[in-house]
C-alpha atoms as a PDB file:
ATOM      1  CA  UNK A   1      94.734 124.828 137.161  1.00  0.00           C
ATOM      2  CA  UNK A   2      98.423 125.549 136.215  1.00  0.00           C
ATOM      3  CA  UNK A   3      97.934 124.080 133.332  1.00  0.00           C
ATOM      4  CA  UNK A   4      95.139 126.018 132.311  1.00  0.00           C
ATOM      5  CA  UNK A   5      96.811 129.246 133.756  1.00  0.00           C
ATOM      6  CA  UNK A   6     100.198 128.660 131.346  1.00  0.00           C
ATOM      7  CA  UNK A   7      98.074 127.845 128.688  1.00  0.00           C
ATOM      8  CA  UNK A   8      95.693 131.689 129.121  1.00  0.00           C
ATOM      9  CA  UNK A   9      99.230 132.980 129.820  1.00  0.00           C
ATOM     10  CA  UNK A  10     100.345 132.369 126.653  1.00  0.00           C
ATOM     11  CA  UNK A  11      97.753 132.714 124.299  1.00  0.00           C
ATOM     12  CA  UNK A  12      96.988 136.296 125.628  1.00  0.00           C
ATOM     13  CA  UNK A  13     100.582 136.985 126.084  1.00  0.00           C
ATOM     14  CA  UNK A  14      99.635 138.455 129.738  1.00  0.00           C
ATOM     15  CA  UNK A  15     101.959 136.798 132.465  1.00  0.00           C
ATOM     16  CA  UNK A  16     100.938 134.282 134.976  1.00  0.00           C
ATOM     17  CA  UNK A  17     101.760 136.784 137.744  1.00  0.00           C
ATOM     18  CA  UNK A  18      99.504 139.194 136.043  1.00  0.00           C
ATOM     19  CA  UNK A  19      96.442 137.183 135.752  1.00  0.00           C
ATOM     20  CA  UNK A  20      97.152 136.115 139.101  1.00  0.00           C
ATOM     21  CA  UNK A  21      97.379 139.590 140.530  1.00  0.00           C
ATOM     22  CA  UNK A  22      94.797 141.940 141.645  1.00  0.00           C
ATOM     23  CA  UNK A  23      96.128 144.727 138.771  1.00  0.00           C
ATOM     24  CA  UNK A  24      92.968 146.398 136.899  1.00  0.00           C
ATOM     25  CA  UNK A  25      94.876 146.952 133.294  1.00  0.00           C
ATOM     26  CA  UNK A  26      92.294 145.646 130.467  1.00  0.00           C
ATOM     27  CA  UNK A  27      94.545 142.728 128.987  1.00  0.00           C
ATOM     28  CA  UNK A  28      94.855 141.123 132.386  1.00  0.00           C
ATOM     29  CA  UNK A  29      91.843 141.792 133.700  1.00  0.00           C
ATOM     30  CA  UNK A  30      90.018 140.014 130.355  1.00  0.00           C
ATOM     31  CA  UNK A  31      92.790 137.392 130.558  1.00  0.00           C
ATOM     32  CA  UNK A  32      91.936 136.660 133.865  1.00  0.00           C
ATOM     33  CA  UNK A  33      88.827 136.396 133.094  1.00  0.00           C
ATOM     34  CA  UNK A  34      89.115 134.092 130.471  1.00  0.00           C
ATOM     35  CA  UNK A  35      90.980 131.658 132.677  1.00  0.00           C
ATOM     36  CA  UNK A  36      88.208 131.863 135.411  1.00  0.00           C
ATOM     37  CA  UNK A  37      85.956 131.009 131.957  1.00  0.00           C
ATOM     38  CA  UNK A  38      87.869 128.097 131.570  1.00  0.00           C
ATOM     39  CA  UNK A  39      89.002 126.810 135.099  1.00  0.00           C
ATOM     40  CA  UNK A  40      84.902 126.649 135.101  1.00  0.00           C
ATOM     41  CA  UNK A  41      84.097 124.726 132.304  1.00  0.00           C
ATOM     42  CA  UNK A  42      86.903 122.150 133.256  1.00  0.00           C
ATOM     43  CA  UNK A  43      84.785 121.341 136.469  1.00  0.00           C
ATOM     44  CA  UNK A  44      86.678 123.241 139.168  1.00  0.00           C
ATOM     45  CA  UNK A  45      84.768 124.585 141.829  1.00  0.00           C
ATOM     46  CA  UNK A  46      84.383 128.532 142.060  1.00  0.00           C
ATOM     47  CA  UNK A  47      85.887 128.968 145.530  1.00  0.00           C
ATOM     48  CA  UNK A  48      89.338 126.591 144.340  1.00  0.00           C
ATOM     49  CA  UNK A  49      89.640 128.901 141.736  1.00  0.00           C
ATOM     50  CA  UNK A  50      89.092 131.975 143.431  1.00  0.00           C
ATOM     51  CA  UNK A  51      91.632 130.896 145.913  1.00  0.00           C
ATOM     52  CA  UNK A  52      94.128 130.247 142.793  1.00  0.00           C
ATOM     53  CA  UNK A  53      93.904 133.645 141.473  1.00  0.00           C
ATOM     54  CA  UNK A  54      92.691 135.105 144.894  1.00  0.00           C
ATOM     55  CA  UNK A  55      88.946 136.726 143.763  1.00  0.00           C
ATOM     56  CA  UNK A  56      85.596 136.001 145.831  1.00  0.00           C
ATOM     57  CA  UNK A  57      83.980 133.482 144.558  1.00  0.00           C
ATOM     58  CA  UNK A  58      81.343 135.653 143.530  1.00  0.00           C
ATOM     59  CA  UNK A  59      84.084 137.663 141.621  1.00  0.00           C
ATOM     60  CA  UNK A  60      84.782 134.160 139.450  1.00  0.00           C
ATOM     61  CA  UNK A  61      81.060 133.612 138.506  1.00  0.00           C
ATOM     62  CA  UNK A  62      81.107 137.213 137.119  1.00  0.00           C
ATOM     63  CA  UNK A  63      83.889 136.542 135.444  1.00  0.00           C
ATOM     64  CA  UNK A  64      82.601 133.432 133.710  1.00  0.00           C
ATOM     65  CA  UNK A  65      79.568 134.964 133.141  1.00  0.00           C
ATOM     66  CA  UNK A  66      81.323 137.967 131.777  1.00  0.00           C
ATOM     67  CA  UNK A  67      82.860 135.679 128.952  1.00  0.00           C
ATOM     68  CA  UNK A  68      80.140 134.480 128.189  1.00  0.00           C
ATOM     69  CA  UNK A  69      77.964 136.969 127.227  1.00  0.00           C
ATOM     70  CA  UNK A  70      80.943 138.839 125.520  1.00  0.00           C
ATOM     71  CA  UNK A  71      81.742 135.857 123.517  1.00  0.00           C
ATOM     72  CA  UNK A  72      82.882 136.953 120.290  1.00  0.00           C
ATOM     73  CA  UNK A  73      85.685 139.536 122.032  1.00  0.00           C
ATOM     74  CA  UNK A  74      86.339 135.983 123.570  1.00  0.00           C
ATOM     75  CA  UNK A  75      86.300 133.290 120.619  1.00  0.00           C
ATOM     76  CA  UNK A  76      89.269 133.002 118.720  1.00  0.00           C
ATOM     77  CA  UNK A  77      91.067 132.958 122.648  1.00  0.00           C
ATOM     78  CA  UNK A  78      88.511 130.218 123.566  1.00  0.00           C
ATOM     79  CA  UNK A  79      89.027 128.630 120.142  1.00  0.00           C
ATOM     80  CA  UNK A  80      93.219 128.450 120.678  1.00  0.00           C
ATOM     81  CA  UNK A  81      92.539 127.239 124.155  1.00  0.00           C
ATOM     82  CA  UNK A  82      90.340 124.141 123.624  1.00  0.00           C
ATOM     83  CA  UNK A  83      92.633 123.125 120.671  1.00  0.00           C
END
């Protein structure tokens, strides 16, 4: 998951610390997001990456969900991510 976290770090130029905190600004909160979107879809469980990041695991799933359904606010982050 650090991997994944340096990688969301800097492709939404929002600091690991940030993603990893608990702060409510918009870029961190979506960046976050996208790395719970991610962590996911790499096969980690939702309560390791909760624990990572420190959300509920209910928190993560509406998070990945989140990105999801908001996917082309998400795309070209997903798309420099999976490259």
């Amino acid at each position: 998951m650090h991997i994944i976290l340096e990688e969301v770090s800097k492709v939404t130029g929002v600091s690991k610390e940030l993603i990893k905190s608990r702060i409510r600004m918009q870029e961190a909160a979506d960046a976050r997001m996208l790395f719970c979107y991610m962590a996911r879809k790499e096969g980690y469980l939702q309560r390791e990456i909760g624990d990572f990041v420190g959300l509920g695991h209910s928190r993560v799933s509406v998070a990945y969900y989140d990105v999801k359904l908001r996917k082309e606010k998400f795309l070209p982050l997903i798309g420099k991510l999976s490259g």
